[in-house]
PDB file of N, CA and C in Angstrom:
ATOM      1  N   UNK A   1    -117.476  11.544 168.285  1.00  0.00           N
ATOM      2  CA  UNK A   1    -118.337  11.967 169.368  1.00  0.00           C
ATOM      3  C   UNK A   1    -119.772  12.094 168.852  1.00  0.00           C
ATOM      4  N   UNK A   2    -120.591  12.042 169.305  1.00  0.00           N
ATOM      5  CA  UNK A   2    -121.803  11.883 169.559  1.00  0.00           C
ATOM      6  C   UNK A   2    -122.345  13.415 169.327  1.00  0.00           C
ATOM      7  N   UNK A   3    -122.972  13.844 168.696  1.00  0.00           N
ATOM      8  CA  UNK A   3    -124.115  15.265 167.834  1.00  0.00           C
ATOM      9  C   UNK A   3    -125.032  14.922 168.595  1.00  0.00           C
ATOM     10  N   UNK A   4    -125.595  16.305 169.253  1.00  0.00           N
ATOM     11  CA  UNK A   4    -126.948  16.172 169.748  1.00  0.00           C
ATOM     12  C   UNK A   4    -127.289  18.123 168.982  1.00  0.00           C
ATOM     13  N   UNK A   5    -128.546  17.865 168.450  1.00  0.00           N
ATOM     14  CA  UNK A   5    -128.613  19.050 167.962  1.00  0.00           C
ATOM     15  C   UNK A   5    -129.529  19.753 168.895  1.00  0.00           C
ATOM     16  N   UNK A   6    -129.881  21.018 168.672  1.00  0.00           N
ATOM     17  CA  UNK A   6    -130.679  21.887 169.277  1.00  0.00           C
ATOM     18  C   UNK A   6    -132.414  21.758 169.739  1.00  0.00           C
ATOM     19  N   UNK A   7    -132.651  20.998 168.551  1.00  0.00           N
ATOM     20  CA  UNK A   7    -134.137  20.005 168.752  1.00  0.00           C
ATOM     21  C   UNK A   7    -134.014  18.920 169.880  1.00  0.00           C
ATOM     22  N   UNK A   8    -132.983  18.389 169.756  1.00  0.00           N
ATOM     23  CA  UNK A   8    -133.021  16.897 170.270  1.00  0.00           C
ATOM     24  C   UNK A   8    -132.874  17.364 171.843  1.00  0.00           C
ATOM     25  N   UNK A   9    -131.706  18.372 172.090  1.00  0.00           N
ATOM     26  CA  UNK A   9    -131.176  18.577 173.533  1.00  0.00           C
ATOM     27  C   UNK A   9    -132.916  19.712 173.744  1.00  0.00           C
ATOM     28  N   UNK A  10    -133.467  20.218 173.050  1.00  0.00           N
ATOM     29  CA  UNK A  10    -134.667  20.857 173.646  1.00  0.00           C
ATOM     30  C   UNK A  10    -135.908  19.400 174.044  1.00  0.00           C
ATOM     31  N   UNK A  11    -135.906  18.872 173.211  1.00  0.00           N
ATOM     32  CA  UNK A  11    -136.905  17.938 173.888  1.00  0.00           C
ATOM     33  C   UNK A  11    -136.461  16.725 174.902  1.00  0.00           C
ATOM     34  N   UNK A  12    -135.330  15.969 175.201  1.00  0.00           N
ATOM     35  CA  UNK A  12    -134.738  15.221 176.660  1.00  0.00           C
ATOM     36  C   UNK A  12    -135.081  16.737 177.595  1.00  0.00           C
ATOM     37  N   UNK A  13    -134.430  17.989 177.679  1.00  0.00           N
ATOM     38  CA  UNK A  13    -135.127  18.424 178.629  1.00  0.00           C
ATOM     39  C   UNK A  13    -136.244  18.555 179.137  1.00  0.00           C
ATOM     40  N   UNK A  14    -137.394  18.626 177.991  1.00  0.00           N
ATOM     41  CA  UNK A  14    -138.581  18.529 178.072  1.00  0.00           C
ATOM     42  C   UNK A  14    -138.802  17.006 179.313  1.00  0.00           C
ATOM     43  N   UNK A  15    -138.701  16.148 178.133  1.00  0.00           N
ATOM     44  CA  UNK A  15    -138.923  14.717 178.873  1.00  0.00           C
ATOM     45  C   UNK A  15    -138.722  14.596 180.650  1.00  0.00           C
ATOM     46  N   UNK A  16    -137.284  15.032 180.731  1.00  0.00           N
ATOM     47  CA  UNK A  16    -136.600  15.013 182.004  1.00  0.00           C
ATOM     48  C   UNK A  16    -136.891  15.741 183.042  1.00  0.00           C
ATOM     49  N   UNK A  17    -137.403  16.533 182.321  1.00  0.00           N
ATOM     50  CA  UNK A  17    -138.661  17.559 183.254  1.00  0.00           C
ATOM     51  C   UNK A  17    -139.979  16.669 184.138  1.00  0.00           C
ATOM     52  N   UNK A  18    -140.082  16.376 183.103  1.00  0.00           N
ATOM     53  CA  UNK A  18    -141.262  15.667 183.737  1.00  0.00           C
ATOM     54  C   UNK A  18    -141.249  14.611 184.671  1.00  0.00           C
ATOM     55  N   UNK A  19    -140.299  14.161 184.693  1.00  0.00           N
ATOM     56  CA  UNK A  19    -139.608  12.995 185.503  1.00  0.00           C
ATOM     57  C   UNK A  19    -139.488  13.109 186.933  1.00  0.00           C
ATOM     58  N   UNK A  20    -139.562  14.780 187.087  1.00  0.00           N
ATOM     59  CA  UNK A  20    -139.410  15.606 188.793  1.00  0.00           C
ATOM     60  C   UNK A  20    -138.486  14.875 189.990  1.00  0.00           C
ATOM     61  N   UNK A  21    -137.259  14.546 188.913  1.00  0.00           N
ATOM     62  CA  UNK A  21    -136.002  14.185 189.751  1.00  0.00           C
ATOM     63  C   UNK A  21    -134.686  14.863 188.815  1.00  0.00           C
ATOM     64  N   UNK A  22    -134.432  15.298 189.675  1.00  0.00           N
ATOM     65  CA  UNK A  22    -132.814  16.389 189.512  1.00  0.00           C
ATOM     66  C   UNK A  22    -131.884  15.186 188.356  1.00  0.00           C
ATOM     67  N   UNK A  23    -131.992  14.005 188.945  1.00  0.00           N
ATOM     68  CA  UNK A  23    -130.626  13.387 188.663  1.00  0.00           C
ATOM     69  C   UNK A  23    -131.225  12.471 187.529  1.00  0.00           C
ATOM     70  N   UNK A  24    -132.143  12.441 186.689  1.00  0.00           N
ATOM     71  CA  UNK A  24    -132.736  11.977 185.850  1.00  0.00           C
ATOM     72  C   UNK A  24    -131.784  12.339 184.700  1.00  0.00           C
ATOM     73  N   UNK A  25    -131.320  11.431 183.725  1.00  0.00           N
ATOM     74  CA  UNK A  25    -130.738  11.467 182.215  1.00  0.00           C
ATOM     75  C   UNK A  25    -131.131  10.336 181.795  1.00  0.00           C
ATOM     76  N   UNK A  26    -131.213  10.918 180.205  1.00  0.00           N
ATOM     77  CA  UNK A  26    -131.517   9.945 179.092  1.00  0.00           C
ATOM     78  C   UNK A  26    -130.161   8.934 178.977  1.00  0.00           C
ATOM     79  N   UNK A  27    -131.092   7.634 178.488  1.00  0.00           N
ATOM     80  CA  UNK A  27    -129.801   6.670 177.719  1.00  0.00           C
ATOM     81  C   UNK A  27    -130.078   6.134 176.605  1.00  0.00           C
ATOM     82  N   UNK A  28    -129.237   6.316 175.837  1.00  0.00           N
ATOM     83  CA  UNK A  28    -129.244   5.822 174.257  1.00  0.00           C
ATOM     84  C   UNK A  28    -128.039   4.734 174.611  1.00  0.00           C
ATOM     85  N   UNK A  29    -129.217   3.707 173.423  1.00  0.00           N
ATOM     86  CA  UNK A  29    -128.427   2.542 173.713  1.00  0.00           C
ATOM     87  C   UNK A  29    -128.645   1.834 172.532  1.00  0.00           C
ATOM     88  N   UNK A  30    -127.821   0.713 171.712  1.00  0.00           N
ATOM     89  CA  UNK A  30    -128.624  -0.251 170.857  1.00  0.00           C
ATOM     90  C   UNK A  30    -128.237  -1.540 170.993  1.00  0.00           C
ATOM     91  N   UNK A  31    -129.499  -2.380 170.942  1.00  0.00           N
ATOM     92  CA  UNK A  31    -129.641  -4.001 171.212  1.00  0.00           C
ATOM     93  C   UNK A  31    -129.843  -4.189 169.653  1.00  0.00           C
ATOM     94  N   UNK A  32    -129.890  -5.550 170.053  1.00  0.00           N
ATOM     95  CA  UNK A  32    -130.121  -6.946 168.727  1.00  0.00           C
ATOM     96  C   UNK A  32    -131.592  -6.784 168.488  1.00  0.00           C
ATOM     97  N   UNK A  33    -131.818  -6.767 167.297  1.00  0.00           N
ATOM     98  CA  UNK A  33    -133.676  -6.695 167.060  1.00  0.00           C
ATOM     99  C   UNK A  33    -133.980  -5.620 165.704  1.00  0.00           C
ATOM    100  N   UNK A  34    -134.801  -5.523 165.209  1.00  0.00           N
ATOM    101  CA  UNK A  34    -135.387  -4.829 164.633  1.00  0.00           C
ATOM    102  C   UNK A  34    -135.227  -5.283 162.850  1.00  0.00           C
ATOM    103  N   UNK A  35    -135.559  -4.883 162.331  1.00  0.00           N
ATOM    104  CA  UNK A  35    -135.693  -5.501 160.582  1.00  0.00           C
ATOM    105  C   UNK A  35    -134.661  -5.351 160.193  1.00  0.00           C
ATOM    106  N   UNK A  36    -133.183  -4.943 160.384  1.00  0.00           N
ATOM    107  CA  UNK A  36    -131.814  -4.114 160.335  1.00  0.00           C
ATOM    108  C   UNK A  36    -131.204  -4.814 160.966  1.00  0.00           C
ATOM    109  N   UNK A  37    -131.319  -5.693 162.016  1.00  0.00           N
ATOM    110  CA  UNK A  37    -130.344  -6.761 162.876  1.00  0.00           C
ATOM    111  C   UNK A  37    -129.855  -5.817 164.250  1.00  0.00           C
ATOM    112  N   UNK A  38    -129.730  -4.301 164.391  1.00  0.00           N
ATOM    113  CA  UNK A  38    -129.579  -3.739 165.433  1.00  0.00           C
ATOM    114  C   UNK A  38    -130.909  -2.747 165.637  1.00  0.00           C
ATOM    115  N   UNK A  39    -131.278  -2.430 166.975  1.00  0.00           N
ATOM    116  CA  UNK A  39    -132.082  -1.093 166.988  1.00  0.00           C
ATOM    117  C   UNK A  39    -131.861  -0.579 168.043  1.00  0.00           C
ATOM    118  N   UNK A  40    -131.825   1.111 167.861  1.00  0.00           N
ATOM    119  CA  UNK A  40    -131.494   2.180 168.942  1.00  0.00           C
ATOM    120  C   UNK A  40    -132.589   1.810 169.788  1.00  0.00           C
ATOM    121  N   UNK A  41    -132.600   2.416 171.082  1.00  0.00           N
ATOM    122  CA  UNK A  41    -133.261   2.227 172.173  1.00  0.00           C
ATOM    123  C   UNK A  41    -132.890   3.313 173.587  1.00  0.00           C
ATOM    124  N   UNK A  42    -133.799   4.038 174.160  1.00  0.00           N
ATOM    125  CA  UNK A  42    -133.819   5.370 174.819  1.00  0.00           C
ATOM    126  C   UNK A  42    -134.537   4.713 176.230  1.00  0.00           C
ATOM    127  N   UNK A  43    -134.293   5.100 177.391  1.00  0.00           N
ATOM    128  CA  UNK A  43    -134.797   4.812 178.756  1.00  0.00           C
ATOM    129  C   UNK A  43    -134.088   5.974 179.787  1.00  0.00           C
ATOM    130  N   UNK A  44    -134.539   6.078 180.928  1.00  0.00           N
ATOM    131  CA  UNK A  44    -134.426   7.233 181.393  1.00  0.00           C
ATOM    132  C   UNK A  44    -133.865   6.352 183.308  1.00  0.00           C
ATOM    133  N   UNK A  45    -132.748   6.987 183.350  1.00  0.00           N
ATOM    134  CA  UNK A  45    -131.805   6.560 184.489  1.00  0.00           C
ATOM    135  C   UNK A  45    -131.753   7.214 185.281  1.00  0.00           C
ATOM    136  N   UNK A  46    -131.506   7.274 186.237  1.00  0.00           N
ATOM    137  CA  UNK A  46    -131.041   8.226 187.917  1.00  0.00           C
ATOM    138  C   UNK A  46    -129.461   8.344 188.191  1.00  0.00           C
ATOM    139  N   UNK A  47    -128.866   7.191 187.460  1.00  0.00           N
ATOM    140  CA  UNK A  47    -127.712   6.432 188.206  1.00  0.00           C
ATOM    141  C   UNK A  47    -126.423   6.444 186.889  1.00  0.00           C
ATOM    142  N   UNK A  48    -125.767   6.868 186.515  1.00  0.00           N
ATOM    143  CA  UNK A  48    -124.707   6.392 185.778  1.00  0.00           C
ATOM    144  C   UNK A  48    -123.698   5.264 185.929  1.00  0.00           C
ATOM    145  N   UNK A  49    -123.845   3.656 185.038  1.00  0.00           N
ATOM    146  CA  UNK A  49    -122.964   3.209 185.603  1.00  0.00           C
ATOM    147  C   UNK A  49    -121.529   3.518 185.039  1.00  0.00           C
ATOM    148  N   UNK A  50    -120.590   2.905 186.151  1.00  0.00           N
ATOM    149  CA  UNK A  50    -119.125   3.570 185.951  1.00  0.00           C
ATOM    150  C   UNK A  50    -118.596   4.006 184.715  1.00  0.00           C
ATOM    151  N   UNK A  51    -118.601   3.121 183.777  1.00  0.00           N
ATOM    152  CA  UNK A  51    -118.141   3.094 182.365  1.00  0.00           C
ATOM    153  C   UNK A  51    -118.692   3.957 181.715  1.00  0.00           C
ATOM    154  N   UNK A  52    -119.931   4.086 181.932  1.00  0.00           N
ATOM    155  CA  UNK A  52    -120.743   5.625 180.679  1.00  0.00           C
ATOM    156  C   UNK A  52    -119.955   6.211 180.504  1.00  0.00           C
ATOM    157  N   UNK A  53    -120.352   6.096 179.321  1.00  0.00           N
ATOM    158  CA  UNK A  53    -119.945   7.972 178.357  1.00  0.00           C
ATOM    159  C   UNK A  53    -120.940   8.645 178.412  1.00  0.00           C
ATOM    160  N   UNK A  54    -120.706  10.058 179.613  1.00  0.00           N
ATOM    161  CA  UNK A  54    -121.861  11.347 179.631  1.00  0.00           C
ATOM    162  C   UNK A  54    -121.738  12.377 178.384  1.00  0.00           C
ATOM    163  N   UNK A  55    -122.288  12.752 177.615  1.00  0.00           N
ATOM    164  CA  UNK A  55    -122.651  13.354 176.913  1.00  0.00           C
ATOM    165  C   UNK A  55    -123.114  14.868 177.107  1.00  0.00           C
ATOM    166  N   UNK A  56    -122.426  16.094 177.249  1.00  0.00           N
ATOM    167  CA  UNK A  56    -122.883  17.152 178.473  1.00  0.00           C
ATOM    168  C   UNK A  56    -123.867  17.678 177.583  1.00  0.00           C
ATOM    169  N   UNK A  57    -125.142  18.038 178.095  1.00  0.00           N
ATOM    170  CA  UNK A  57    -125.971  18.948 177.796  1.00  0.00           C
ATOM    171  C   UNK A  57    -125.851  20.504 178.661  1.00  0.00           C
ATOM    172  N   UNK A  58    -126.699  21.422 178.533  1.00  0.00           N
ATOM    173  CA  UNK A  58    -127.270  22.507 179.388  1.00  0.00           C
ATOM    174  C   UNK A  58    -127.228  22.136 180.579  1.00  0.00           C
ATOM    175  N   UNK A  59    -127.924  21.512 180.701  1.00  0.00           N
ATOM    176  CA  UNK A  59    -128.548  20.824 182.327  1.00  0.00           C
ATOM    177  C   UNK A  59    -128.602  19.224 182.935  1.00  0.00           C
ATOM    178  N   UNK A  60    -128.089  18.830 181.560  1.00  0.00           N
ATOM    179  CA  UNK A  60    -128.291  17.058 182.187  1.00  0.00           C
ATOM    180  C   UNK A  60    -127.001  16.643 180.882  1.00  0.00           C
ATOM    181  N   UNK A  61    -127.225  15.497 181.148  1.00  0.00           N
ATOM    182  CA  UNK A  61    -125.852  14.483 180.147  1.00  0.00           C
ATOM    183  C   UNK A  61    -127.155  13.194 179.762  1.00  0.00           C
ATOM    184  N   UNK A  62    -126.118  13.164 178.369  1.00  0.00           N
ATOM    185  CA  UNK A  62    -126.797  11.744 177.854  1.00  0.00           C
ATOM    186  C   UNK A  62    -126.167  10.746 178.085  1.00  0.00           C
ATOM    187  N   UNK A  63    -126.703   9.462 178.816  1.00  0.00           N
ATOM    188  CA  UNK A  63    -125.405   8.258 179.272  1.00  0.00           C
ATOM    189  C   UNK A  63    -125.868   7.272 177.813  1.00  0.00           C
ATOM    190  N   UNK A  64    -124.401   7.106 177.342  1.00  0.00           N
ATOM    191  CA  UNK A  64    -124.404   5.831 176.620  1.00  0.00           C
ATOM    192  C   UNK A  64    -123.247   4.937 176.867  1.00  0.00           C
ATOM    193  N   UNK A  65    -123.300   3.550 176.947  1.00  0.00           N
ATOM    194  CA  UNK A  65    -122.473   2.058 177.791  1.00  0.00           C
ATOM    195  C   UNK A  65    -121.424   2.578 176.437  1.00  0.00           C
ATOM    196  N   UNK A  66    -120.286   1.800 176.883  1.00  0.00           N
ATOM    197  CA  UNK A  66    -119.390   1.442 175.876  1.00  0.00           C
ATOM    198  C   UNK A  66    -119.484   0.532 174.443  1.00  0.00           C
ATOM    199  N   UNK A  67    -120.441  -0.599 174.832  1.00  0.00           N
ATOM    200  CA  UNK A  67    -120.782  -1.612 173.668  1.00  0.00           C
ATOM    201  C   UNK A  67    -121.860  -0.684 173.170  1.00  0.00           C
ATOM    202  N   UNK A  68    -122.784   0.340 173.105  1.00  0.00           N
ATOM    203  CA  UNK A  68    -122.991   1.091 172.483  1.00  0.00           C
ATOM    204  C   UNK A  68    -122.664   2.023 171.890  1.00  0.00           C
ATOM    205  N   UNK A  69    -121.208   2.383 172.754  1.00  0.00           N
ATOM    206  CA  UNK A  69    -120.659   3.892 171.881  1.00  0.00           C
ATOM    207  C   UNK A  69    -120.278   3.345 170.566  1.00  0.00           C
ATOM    208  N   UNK A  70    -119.839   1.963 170.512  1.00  0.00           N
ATOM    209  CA  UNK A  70    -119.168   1.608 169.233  1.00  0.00           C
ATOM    210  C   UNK A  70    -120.049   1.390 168.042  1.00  0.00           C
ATOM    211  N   UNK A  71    -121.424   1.834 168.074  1.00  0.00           N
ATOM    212  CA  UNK A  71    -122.320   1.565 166.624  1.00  0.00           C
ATOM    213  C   UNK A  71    -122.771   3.093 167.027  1.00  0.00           C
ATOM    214  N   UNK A  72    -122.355   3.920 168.105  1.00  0.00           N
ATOM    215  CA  UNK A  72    -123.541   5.665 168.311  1.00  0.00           C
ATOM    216  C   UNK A  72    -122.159   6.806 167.742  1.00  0.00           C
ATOM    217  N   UNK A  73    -121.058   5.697 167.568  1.00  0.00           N
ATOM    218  CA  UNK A  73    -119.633   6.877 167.511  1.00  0.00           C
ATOM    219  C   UNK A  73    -120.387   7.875 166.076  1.00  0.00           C
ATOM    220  N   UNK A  74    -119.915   9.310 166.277  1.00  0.00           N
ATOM    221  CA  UNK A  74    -120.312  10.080 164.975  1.00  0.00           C
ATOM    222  C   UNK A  74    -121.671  10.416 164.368  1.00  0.00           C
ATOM    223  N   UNK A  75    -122.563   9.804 165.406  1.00  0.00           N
ATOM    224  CA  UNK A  75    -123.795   9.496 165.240  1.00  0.00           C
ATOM    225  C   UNK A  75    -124.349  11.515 165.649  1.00  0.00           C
ATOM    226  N   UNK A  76    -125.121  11.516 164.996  1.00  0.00           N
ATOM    227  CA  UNK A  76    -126.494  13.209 165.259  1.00  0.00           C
ATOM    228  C   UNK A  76    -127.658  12.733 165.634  1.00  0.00           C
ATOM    229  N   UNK A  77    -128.181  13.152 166.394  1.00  0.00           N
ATOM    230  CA  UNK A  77    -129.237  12.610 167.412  1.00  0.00           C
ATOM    231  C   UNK A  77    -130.026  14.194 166.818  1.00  0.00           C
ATOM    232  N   UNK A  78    -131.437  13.910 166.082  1.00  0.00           N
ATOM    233  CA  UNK A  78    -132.526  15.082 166.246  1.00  0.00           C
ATOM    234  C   UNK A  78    -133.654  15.060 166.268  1.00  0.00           C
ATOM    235  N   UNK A  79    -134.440  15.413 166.401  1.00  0.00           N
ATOM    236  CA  UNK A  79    -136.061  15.414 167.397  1.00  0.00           C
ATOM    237  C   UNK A  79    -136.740  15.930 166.289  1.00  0.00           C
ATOM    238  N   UNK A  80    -137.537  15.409 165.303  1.00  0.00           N
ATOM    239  CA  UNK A  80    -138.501  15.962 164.280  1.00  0.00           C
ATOM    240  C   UNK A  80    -139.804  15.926 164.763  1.00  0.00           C
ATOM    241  N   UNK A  81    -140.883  16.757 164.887  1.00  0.00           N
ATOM    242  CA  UNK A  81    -141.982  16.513 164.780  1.00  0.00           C
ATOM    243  C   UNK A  81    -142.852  17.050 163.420  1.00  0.00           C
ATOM    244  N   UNK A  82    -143.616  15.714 162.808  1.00  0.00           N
ATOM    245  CA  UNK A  82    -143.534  16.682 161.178  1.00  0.00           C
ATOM    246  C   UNK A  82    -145.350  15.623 160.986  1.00  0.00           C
ATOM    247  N   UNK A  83    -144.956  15.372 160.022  1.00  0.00           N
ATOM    248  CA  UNK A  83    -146.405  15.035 159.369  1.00  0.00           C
ATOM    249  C   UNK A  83    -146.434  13.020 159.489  1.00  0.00           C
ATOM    250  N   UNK A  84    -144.875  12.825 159.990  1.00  0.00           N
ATOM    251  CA  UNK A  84    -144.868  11.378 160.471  1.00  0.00           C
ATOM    252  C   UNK A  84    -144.815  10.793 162.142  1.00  0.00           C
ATOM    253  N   UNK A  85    -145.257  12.232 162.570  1.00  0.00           N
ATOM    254  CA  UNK A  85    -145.083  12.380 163.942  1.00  0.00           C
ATOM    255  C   UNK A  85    -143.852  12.647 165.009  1.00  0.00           C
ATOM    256  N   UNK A  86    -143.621  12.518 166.212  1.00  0.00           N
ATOM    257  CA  UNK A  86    -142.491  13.018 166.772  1.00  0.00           C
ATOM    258  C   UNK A  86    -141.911  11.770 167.132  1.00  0.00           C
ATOM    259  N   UNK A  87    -140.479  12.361 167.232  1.00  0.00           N
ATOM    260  CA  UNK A  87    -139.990  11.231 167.160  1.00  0.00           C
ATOM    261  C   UNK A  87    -137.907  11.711 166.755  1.00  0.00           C
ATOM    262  N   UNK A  88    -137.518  10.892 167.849  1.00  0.00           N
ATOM    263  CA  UNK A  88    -136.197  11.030 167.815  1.00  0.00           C
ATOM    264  C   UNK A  88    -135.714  10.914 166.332  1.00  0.00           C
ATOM    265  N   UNK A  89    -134.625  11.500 165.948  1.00  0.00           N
ATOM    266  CA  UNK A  89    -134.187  10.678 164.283  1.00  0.00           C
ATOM    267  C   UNK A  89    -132.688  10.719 164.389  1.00  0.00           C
ATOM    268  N   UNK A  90    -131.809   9.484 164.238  1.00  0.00           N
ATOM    269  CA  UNK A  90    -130.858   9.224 163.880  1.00  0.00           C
ATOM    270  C   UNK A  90    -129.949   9.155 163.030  1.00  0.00           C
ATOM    271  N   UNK A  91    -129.037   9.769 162.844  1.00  0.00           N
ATOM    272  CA  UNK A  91    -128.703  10.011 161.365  1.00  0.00           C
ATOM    273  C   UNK A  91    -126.983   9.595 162.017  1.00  0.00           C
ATOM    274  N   UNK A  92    -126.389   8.182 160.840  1.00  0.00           N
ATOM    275  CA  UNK A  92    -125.516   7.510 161.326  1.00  0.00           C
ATOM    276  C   UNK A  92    -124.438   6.953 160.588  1.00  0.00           C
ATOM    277  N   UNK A  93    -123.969   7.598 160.356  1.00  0.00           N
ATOM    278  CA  UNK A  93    -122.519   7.531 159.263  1.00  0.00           C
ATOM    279  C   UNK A  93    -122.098   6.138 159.222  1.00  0.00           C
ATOM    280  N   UNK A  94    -121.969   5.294 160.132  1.00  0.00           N
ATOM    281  CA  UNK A  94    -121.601   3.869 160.557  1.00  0.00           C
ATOM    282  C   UNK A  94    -122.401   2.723 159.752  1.00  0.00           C
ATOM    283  N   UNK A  95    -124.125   2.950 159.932  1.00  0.00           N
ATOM    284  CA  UNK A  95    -124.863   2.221 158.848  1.00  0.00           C
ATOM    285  C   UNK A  95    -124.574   1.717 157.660  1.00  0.00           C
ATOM    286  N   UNK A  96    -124.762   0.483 157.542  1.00  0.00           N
ATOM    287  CA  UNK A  96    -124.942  -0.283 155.751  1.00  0.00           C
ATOM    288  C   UNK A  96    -126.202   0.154 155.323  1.00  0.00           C
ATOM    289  N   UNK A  97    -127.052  -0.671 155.977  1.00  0.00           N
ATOM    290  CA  UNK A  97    -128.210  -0.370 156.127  1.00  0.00           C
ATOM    291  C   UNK A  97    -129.709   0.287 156.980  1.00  0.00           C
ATOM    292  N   UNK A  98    -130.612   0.723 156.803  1.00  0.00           N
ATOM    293  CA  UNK A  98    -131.418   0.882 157.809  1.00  0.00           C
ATOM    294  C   UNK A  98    -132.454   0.449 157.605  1.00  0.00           C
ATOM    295  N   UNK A  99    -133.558   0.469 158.482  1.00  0.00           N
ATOM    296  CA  UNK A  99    -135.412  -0.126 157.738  1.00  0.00           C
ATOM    297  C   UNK A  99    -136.137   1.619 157.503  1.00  0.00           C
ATOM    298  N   UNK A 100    -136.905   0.926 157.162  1.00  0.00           N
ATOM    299  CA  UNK A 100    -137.665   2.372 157.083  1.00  0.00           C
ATOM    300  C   UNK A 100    -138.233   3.606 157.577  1.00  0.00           C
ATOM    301  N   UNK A 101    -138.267   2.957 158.349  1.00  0.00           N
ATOM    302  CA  UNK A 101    -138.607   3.990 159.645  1.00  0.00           C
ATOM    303  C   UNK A 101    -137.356   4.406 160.455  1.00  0.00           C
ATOM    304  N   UNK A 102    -136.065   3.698 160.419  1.00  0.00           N
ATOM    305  CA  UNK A 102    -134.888   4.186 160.731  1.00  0.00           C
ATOM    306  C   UNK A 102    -134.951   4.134 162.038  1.00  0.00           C
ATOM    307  N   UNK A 103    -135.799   3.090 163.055  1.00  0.00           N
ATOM    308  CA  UNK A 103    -135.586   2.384 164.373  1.00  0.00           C
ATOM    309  C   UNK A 103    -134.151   1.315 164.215  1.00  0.00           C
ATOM    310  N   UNK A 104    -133.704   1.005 163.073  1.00  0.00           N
ATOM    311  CA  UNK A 104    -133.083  -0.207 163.485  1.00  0.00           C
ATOM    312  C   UNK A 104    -131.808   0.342 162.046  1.00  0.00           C
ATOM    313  N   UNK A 105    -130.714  -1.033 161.909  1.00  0.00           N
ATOM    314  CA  UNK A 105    -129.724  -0.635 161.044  1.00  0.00           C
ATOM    315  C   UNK A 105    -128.905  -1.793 161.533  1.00  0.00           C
ATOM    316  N   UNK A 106    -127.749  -1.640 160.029  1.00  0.00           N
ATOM    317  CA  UNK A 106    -126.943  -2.549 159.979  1.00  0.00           C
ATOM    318  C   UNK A 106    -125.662  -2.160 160.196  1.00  0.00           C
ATOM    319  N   UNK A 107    -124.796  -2.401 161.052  1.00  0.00           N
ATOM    320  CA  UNK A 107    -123.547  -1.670 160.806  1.00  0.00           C
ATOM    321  C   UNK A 107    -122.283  -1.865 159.866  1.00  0.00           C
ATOM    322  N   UNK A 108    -121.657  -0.838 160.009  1.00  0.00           N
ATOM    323  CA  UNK A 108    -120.422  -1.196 159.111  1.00  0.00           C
ATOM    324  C   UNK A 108    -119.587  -2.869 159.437  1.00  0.00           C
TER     325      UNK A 108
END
């Protein structure tokens, strides 16, 4: 299952706030791309389709597709803001590899 820590679930509320629709949730997702051959990727939905996996927060759920749960399984989702700026951070047991900045990765 999917870790969302206390940073991460404080700032999607933030975000989702701002959005000034009730039915607004985040989606974590990962496509083909990045220096790693995969990269995570975040967009903001109204609509769950059927298959999601909701993710329960406080007040909202995180939707992620099925062909994503299988590289996000076990995955910790946390929200740093530090001296490299803010910014989601992924931390992913599944990885071979990642790039440097840890947008993208290779899977098992």
């Amino acid at each position: 299952m999917i870790q969302i820590s206390p940073n991460a679930e404080q700032k999607i509320l933030e975000i989702l706030k701002q959005e000034e629709n009730p039915n607004s949730r985040l989606r974590m997702f990962v496509e083909g791309g990045g220096c790693s051959g995969l990269q995570y990727g975040f967009s903001i939905e109204t609509e769950p389709s059927g298959d999601d996996w909701e993710i329960e927060l406080t007040d909202t759920a995180v939707l992620v597709d099925p062909v994503s749960m299988q590289y996000l399984e076990n995955i910790v989702l946390d929200f740093k803001d530090d001296i490299q700026g803010a910014r989601f951070v992924i931390n992913n047991p599944n990885a071979v590899t990642t790039c440097g900045c840890g947008s993208s990765f290779s899977p098992n």
